[in-house]
C-alpha atoms as a PDB file:
ATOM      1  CA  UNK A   1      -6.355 -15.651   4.582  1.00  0.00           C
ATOM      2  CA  UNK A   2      -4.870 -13.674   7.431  1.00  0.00           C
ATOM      3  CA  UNK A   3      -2.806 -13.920  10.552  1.00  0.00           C
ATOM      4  CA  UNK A   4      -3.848 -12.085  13.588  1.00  0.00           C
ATOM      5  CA  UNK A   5      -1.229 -10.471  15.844  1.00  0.00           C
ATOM      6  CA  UNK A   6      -0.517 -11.921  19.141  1.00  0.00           C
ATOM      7  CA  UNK A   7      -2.001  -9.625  22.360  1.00  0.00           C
ATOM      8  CA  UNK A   8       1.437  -7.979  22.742  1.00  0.00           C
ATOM      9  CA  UNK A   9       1.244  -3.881  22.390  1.00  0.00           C
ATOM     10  CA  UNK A  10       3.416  -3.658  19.454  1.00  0.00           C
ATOM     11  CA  UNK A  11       3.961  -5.599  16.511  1.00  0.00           C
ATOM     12  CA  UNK A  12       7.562  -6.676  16.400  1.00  0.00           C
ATOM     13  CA  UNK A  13       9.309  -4.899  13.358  1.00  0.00           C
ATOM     14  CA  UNK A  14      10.764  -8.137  12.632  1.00  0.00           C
ATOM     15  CA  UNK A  15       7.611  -9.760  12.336  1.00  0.00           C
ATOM     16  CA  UNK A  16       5.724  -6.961  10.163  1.00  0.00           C
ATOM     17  CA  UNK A  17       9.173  -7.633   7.991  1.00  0.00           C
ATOM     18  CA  UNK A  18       8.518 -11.393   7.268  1.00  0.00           C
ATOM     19  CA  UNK A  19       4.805 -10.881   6.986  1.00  0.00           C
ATOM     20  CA  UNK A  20       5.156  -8.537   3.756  1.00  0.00           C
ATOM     21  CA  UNK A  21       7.892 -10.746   2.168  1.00  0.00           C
ATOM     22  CA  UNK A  22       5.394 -13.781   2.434  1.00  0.00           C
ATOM     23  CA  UNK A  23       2.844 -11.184   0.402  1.00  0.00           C
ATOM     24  CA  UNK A  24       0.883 -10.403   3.808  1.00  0.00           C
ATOM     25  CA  UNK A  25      -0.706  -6.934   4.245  1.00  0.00           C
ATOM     26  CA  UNK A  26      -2.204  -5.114   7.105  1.00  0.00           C
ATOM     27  CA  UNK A  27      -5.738  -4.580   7.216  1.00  0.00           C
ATOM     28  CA  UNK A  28      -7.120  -3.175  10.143  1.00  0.00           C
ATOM     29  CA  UNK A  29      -5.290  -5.180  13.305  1.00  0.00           C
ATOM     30  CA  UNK A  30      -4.603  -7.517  11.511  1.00  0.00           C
ATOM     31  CA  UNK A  31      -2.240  -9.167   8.440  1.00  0.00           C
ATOM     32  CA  UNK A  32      -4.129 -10.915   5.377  1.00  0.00           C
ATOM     33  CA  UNK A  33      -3.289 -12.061   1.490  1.00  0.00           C
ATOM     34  CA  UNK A  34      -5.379 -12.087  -0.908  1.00  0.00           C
ATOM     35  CA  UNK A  35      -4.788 -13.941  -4.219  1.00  0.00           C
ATOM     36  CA  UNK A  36      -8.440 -12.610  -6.530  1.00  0.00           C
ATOM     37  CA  UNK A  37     -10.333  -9.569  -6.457  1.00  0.00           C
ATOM     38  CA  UNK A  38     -13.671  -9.743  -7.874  1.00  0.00           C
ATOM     39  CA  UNK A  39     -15.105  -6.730  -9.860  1.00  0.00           C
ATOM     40  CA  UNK A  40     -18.171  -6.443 -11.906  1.00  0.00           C
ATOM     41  CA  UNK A  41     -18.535 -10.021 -11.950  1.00  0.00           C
ATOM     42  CA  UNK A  42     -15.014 -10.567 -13.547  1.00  0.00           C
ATOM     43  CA  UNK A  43     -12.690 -12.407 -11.383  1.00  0.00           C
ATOM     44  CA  UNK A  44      -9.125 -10.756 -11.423  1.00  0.00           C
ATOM     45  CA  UNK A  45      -5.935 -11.457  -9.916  1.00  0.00           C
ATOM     46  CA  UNK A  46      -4.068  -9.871  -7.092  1.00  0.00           C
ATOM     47  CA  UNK A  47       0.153  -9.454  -7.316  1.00  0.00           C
ATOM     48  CA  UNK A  48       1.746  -7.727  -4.688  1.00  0.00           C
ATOM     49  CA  UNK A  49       4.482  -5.657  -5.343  1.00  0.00           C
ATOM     50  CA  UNK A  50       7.765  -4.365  -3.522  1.00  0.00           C
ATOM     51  CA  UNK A  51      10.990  -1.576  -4.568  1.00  0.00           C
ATOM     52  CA  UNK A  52      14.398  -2.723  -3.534  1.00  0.00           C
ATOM     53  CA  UNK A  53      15.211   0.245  -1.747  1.00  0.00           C
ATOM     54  CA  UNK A  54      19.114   0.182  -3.006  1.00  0.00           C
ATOM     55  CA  UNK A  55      18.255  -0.206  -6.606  1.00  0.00           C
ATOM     56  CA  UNK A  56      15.790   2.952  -6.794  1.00  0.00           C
ATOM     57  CA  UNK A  57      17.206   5.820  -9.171  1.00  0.00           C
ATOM     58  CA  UNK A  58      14.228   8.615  -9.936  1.00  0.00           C
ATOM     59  CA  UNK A  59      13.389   9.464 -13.201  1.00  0.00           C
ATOM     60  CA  UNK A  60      12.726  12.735 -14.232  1.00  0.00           C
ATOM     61  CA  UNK A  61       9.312  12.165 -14.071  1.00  0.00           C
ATOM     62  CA  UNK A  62       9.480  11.647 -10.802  1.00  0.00           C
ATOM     63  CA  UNK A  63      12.224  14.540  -9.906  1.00  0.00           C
ATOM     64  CA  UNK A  64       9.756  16.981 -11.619  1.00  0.00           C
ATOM     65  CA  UNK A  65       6.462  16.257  -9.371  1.00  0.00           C
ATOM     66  CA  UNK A  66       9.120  16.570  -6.611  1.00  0.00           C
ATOM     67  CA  UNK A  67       9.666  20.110  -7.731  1.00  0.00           C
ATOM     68  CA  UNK A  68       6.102  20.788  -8.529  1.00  0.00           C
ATOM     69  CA  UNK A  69       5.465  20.330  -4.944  1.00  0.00           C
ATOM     70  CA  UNK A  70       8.336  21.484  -2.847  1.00  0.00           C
ATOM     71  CA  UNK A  71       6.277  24.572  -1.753  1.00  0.00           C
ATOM     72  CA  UNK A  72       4.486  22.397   0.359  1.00  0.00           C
ATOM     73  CA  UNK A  73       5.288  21.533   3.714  1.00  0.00           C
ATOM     74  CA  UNK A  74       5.699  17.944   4.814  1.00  0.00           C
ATOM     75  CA  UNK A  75       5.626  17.040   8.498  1.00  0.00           C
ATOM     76  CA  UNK A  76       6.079  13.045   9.563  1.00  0.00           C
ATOM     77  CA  UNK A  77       4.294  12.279  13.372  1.00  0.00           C
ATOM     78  CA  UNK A  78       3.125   9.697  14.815  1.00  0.00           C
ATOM     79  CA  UNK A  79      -0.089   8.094  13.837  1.00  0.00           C
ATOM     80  CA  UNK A  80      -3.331   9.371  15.763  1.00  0.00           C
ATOM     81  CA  UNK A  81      -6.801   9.274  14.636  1.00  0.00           C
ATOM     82  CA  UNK A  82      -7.889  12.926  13.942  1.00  0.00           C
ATOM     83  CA  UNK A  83     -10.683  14.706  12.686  1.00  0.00           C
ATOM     84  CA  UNK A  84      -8.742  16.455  10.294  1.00  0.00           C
ATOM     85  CA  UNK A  85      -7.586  13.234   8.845  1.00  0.00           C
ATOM     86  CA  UNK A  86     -11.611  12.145   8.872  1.00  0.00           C
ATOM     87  CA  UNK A  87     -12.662  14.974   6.961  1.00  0.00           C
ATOM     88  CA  UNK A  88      -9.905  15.396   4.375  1.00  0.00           C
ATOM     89  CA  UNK A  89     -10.389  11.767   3.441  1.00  0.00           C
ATOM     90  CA  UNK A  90     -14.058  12.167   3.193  1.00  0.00           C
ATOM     91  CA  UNK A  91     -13.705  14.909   0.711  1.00  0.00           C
ATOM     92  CA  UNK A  92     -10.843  12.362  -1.326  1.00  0.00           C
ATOM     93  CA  UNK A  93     -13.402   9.319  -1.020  1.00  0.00           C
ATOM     94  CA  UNK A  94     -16.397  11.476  -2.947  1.00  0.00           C
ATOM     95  CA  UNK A  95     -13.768  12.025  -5.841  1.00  0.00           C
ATOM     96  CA  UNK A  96     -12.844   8.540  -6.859  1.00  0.00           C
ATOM     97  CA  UNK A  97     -14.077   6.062  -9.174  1.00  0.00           C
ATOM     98  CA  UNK A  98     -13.422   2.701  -7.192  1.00  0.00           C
ATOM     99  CA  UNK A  99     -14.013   1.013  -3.583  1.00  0.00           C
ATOM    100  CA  UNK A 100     -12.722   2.155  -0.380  1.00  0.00           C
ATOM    101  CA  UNK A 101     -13.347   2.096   3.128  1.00  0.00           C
ATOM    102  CA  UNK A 102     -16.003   4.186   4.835  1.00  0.00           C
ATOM    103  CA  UNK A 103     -13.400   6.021   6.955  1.00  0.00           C
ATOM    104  CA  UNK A 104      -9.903   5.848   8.219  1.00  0.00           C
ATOM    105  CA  UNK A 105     -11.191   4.627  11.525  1.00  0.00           C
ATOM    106  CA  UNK A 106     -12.325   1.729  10.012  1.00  0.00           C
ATOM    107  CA  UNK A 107     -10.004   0.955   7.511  1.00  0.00           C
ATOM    108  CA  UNK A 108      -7.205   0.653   9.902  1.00  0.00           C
ATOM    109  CA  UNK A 109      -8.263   0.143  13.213  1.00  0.00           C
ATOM    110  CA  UNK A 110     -12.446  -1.227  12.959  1.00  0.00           C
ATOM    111  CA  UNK A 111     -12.976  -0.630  16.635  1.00  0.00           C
ATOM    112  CA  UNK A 112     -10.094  -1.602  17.963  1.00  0.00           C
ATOM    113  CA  UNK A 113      -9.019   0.670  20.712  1.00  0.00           C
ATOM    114  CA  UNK A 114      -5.188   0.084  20.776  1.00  0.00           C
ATOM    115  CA  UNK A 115      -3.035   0.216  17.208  1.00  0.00           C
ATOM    116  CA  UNK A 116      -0.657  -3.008  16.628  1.00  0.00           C
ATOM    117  CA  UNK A 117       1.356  -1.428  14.191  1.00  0.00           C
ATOM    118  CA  UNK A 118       4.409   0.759  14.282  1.00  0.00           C
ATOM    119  CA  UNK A 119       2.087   3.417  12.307  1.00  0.00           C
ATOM    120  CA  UNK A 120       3.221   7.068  11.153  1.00  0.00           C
ATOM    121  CA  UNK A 121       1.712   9.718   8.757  1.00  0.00           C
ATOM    122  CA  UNK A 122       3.114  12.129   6.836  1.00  0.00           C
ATOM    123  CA  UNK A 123       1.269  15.292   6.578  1.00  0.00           C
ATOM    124  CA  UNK A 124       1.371  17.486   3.427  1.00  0.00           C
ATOM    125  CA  UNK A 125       0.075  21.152   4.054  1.00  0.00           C
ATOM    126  CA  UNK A 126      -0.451  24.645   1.542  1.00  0.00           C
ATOM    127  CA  UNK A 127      -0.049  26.480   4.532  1.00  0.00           C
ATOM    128  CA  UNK A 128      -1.724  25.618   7.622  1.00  0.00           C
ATOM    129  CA  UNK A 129      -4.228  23.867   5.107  1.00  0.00           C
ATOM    130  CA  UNK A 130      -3.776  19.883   5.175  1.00  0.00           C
ATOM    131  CA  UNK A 131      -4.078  18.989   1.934  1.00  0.00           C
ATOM    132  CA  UNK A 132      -2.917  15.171   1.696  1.00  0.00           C
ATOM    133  CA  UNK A 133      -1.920  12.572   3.862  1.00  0.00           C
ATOM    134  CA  UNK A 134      -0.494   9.180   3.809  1.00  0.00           C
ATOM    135  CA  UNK A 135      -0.309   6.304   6.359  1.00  0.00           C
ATOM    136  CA  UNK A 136       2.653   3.653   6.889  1.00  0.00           C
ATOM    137  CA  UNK A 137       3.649   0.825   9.133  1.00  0.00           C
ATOM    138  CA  UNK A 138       7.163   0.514   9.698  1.00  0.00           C
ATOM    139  CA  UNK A 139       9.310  -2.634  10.912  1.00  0.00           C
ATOM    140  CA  UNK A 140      12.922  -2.855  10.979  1.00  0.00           C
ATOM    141  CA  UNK A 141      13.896  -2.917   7.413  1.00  0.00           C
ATOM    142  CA  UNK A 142      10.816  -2.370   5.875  1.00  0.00           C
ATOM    143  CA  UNK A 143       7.854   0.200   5.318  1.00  0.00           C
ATOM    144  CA  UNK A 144       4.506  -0.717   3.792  1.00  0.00           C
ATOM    145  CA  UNK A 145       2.019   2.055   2.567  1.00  0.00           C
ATOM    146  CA  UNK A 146      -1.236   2.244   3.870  1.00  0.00           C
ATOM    147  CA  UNK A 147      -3.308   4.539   3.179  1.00  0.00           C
ATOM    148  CA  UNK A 148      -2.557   7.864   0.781  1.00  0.00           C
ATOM    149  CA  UNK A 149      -5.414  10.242   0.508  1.00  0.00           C
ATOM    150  CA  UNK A 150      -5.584  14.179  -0.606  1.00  0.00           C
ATOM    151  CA  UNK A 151      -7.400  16.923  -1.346  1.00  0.00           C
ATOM    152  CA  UNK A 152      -9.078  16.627  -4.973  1.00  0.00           C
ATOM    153  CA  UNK A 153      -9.011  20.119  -5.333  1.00  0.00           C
ATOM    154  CA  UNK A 154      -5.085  19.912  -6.156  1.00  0.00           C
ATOM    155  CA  UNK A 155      -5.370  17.025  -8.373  1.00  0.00           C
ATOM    156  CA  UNK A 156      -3.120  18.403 -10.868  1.00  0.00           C
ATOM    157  CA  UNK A 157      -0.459  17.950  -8.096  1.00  0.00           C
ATOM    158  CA  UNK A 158      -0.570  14.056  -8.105  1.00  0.00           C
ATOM    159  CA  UNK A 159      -0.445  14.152  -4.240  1.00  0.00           C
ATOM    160  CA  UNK A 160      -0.986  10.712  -4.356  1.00  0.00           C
ATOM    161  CA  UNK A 161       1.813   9.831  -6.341  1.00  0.00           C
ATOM    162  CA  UNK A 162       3.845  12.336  -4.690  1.00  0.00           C
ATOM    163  CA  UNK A 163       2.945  10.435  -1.197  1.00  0.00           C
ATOM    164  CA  UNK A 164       4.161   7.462  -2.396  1.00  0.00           C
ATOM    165  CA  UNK A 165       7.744   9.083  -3.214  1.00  0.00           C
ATOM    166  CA  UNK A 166       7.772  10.967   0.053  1.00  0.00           C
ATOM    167  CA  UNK A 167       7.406   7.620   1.930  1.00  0.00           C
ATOM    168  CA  UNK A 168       9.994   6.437  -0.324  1.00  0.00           C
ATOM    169  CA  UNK A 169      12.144   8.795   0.619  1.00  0.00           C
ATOM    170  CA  UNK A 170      11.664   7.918   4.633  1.00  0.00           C
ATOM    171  CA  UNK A 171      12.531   4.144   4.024  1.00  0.00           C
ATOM    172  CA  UNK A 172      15.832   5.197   2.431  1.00  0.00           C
ATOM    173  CA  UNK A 173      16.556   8.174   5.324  1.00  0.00           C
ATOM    174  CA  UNK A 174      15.891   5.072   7.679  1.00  0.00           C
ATOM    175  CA  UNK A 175      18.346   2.950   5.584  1.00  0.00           C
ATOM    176  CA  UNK A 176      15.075   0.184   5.272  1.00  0.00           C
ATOM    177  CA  UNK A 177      15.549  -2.225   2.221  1.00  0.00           C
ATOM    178  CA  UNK A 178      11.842  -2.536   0.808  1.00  0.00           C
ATOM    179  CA  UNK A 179       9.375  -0.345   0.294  1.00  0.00           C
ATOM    180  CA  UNK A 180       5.964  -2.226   0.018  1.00  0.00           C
ATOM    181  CA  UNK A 181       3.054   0.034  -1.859  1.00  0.00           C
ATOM    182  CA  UNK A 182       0.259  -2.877  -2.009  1.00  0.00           C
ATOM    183  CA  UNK A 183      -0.693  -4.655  -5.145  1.00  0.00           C
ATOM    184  CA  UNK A 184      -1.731  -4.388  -8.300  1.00  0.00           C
ATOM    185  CA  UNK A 185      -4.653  -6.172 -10.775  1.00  0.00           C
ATOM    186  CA  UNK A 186      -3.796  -7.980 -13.885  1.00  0.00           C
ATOM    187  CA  UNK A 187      -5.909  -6.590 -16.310  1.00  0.00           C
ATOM    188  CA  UNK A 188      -7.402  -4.148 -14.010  1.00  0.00           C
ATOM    189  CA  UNK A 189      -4.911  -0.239 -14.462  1.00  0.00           C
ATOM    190  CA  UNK A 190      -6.819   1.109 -11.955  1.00  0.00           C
ATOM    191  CA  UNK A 191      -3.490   0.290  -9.549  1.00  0.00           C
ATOM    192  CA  UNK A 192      -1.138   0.080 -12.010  1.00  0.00           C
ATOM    193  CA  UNK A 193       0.261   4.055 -10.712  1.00  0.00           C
ATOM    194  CA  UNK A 194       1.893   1.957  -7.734  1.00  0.00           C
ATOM    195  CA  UNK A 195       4.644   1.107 -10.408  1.00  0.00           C
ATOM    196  CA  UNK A 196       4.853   4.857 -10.854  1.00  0.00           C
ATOM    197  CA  UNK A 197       7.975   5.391  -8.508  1.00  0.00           C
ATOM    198  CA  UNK A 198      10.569   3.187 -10.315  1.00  0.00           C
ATOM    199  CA  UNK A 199       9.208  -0.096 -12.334  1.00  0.00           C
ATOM    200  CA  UNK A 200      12.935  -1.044 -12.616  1.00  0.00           C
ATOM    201  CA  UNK A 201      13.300  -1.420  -8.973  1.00  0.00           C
ATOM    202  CA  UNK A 202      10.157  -2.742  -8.055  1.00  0.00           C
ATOM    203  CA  UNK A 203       9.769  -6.624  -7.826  1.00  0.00           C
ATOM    204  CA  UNK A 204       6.497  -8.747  -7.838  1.00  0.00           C
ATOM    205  CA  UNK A 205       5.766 -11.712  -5.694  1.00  0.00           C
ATOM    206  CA  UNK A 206       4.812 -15.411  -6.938  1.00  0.00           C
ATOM    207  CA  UNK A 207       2.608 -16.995  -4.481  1.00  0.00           C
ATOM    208  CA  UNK A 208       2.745 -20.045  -5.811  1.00  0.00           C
ATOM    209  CA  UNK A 209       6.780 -20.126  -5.768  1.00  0.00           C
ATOM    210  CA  UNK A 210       6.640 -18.125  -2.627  1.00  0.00           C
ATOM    211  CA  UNK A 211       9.886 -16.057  -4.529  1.00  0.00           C
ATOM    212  CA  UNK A 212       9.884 -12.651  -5.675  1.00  0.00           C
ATOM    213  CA  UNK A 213      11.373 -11.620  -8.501  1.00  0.00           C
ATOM    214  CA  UNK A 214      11.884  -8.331 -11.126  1.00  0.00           C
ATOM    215  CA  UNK A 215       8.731  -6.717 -11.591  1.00  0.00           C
ATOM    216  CA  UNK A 216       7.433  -7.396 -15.962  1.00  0.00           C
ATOM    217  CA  UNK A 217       4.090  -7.514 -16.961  1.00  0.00           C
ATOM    218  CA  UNK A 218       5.049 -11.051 -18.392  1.00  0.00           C
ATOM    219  CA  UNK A 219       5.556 -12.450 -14.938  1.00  0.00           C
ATOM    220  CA  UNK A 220       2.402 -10.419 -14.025  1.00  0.00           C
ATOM    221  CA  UNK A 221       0.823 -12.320 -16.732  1.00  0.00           C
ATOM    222  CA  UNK A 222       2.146 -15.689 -15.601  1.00  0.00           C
ATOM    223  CA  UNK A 223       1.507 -15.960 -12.314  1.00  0.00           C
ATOM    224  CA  UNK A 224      -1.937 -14.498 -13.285  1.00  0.00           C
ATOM    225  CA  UNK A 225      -2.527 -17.690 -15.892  1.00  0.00           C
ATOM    226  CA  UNK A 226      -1.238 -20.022 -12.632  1.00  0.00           C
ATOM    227  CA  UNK A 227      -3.568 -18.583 -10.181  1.00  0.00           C
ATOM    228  CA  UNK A 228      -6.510 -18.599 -12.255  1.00  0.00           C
ATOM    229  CA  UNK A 229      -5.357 -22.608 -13.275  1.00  0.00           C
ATOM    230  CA  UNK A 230      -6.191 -23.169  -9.439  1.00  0.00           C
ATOM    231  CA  UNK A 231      -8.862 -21.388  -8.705  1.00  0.00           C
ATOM    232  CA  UNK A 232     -11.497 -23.953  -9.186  1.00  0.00           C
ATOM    233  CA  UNK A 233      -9.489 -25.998  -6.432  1.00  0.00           C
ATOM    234  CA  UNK A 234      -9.193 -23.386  -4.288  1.00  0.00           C
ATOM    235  CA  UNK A 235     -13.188 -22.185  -4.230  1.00  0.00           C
ATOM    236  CA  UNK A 236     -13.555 -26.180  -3.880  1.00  0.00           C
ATOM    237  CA  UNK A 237     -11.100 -26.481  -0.786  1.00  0.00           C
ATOM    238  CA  UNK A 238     -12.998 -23.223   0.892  1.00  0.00           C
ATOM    239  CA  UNK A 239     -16.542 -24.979   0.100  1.00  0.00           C
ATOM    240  CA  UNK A 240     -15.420 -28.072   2.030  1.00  0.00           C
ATOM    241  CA  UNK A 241     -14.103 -26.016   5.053  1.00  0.00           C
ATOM    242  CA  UNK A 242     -17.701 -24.214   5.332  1.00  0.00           C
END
């Protein structure tokens, strides 16, 4: 399911706002949901997730990978496809163990020749070296992460992690109210590290309700049960429209 931006330049930041709190996500130029995620031939379900910017109080897990990597340099621009990017993600892609797009290029734009979103990336550099990066869209009281990628050479650095509490960070300095990482897999850990900047602050959306509410791994599990109740329907109501 997705909803394509009008032609204008610019995705109003209003707009991008009440297309994450319906559980809508950017991919590409456009915004889509997505309620299963097949893997292996196991069907598992998708539950996007969101930190209430207000309520977020570090831990000192979190303050101590802050510290770990204050001797790098952080830089925020504005988003620009660059070779630099290219190649540093290329290097991240080889080192991990599940799916992701080919490139940045056509993860978030897939030939398009003009950029929708409100897009920024902050730069993390040992030096002159870029060693991570990580892509958001902004709208007025919101900031969804895109894309976080790094160098696996400083993997005991959890850059990744540490992206995610950088962009944090920006959404507060910008007085924004949620922070939207993307989702996570019932049953499936390998996305369970988006909970890693505050699980008591982060809150988990009910598609079926429409409501979000405080993030628990029994509401993961029980909107799981109630997605996978209709899914026969739903594969039956896609059939029909094919």
């Amino acid at each position: 399911m997705s909803a394509t931006p009008s032609q204008h330049p610019v995705l109003r930041g209003d707009a991008l706002d009440y297309y994450l709190a319906q559980g809508y996500y950017r991919m590409q130029q456009d915004l889509f949901t997505c309620r299963f995620l097949p893997v292996d031939g196991e069907l598992y379900t998708v539950h996007w997730l969101r930190l209430v910017l207000p309520q977020v109080q570090l831990g000192p897990e979190q303050r101590r990978l802050l510290r770990l990597n204050e001797q790098f340099e952080v830089h925020i621009r504005p988003f620009e496809l660059r070779a630099e990017y290219e190649e540093l993600y290329a290097r991240y892609r080889t080192s991990i163990t599940f799916d992701a797009p080919p490139t940045i290029e056509s993860f978030l734009l897939g030939g398009a020749s003009h950029n929708v979103f409100t897009t920024s990336v902050l730069e993390v550099r040992d030096g002159e070296q870029l060693i991570a990066a990580g892509i958001f869209d902004s709208g007025l009281r919101t900031l969804a992460g895109i894309m976080n990628f790094y160098d696996p050479v400083y993997r005991r650095h959890s850059l990744g992690k540490y992206l995610m509490l950088l962009k944090l960070q920006v959404a507060q300095r910008q007085q924004m109210f949620y922070y939207y990482p993307g989702y996570l897999v019932h049953g499936y850990p390998k996305f369970d590290y988006k909970l890693f900047p505050d699980r008591q602050a982060t809150e988990v959306f009910d598609c079926t309700t429409g409501l979000w509410e405080p993030f628990s791994w029994e509401a993961v599990a029980r909107h799981s049960a109630e997605l996978l109740a209709t899914y026969p329907d739903e594969e039956a109501e896609v059939e029909n429209l094919e």
